[in-house]
C-alpha atoms as a PDB file:
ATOM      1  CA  UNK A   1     127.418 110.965 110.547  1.00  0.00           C
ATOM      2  CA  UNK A   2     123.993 111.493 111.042  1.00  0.00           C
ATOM      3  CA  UNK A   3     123.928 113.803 108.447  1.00  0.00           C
ATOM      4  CA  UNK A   4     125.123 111.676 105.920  1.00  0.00           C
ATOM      5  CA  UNK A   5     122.369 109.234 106.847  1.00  0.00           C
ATOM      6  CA  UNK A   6     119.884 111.590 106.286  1.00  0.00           C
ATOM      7  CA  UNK A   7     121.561 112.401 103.071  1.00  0.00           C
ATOM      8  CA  UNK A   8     121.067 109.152 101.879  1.00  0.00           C
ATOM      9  CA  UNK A   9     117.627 108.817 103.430  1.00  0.00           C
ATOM     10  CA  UNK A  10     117.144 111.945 101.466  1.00  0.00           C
ATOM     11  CA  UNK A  11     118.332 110.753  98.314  1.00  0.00           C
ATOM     12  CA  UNK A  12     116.534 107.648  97.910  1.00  0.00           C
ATOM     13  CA  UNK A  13     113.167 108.676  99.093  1.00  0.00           C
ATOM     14  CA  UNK A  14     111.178 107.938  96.021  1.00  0.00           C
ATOM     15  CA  UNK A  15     112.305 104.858  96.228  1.00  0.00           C
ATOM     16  CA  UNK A  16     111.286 104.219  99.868  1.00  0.00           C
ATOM     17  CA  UNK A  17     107.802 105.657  98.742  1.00  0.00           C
ATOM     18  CA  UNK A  18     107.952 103.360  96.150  1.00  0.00           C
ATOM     19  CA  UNK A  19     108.259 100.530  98.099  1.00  0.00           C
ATOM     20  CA  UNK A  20     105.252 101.761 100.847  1.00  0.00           C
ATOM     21  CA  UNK A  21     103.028 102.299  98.078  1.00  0.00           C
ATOM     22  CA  UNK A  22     103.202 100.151  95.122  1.00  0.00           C
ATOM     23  CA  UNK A  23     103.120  96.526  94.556  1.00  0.00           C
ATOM     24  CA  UNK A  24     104.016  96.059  91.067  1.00  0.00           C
ATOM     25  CA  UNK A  25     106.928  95.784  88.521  1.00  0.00           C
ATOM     26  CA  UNK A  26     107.562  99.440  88.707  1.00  0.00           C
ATOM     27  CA  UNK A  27     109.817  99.402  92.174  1.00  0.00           C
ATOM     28  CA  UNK A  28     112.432  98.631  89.954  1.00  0.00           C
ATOM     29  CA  UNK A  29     112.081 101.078  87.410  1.00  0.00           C
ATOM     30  CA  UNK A  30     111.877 103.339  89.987  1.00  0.00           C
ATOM     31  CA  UNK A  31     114.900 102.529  92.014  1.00  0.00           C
ATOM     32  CA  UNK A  32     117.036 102.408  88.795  1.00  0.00           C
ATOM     33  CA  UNK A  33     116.111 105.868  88.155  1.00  0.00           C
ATOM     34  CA  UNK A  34     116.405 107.503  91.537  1.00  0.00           C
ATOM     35  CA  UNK A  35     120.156 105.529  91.380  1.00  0.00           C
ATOM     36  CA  UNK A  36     121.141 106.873  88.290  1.00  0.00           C
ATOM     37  CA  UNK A  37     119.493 110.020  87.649  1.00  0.00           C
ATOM     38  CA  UNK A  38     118.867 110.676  90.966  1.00  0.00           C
ATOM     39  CA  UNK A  39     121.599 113.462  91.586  1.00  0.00           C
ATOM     40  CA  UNK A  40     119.706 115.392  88.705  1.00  0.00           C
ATOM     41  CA  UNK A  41     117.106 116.970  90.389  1.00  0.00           C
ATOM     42  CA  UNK A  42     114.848 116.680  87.591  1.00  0.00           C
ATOM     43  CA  UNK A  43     115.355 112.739  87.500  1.00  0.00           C
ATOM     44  CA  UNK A  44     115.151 112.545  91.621  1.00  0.00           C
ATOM     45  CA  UNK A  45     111.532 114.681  90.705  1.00  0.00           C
ATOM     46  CA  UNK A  46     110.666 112.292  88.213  1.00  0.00           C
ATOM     47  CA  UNK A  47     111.561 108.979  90.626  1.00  0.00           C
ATOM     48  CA  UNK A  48     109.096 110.659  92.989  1.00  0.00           C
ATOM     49  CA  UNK A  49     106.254 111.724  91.044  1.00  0.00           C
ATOM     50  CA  UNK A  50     106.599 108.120  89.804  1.00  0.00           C
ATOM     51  CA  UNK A  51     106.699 106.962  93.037  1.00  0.00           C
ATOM     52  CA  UNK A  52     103.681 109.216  93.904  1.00  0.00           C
ATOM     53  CA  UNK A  53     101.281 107.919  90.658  1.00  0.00           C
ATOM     54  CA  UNK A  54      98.446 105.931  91.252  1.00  0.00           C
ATOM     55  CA  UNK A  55      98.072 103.041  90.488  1.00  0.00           C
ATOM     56  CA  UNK A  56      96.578 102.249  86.559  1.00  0.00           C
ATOM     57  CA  UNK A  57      94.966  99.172  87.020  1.00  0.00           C
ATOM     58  CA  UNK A  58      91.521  99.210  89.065  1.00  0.00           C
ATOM     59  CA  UNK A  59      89.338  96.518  89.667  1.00  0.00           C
ATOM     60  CA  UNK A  60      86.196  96.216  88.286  1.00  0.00           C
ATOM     61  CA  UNK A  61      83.242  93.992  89.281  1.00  0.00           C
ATOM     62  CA  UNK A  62      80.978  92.191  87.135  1.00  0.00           C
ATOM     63  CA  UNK A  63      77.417  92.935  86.734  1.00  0.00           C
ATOM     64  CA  UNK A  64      75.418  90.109  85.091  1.00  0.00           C
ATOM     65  CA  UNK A  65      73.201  90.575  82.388  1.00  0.00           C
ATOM     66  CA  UNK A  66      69.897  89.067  83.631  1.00  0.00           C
ATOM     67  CA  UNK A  67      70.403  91.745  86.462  1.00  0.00           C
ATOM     68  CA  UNK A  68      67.986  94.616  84.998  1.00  0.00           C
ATOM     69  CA  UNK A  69      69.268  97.429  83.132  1.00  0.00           C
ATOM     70  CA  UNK A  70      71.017 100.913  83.939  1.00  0.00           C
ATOM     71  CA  UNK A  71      69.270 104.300  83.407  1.00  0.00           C
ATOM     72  CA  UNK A  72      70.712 106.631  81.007  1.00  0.00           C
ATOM     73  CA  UNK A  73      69.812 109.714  82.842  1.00  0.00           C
ATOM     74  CA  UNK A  74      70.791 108.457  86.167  1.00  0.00           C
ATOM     75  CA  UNK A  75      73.045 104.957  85.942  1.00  0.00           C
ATOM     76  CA  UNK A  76      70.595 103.745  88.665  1.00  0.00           C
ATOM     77  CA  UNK A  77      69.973  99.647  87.806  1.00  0.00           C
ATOM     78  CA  UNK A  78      66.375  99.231  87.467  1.00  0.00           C
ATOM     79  CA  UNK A  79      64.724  95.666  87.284  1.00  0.00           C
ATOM     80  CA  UNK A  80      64.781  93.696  83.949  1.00  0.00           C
ATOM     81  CA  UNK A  81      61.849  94.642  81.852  1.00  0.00           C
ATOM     82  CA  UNK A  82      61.369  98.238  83.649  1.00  0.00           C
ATOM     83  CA  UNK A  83      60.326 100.577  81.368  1.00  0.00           C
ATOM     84  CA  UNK A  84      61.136 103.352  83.634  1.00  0.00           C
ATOM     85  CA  UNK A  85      63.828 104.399  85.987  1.00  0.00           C
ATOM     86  CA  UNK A  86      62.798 103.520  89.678  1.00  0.00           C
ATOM     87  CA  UNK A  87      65.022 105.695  90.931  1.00  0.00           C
ATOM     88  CA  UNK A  88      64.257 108.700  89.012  1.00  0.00           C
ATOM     89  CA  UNK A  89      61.495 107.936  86.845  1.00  0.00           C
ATOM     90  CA  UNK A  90      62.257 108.607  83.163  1.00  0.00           C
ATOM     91  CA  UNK A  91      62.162 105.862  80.888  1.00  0.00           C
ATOM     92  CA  UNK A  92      64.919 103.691  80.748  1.00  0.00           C
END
């Protein structure tokens, strides 16, 4: 009996790390996947590695555009109106 459980366990584990590490549309995807395919072992692979991605969307913060300007050489944001880099001194 317990074997079977961990059969199962097993079996639907990209789906389990689907759930612990996602929080989008994709659980489903995922899930119907691992159910069908799943017996393949190249569509149980693919459940997990899908499982395993990261995620595609980041989030990315504003800057606004009074706040000074970013150095080509260095990406450092220097003052608006700076002619040079305060960070490491070529012009900006």
């Amino acid at each position: 009996m317990e074997f079977l459980i961990f059969m199962v366990i097993l079996y639907f584990l990209p789906t389990i790390a689907a759930l612990a590490l996602r929080r989008d549309d994709d659980v489903a995807g995922i899930f119907l996947v691992n159910f069908f395919l799943g017996w393949t072992i190249i569509g149980w692979c693919v459940a997990l590695i899908w499982a395993a991605a990261s995620q595609r969307s980041m989030e990315v913060s504003h800057v606004p555009v009074s706040s000074g300007r970013f150095c080509s050489h260095c990406g450092a944001l220097s003052p608006y109106g700076a002619r040079f880099c305060a960070a490491c001194g070529r012009a900006v």
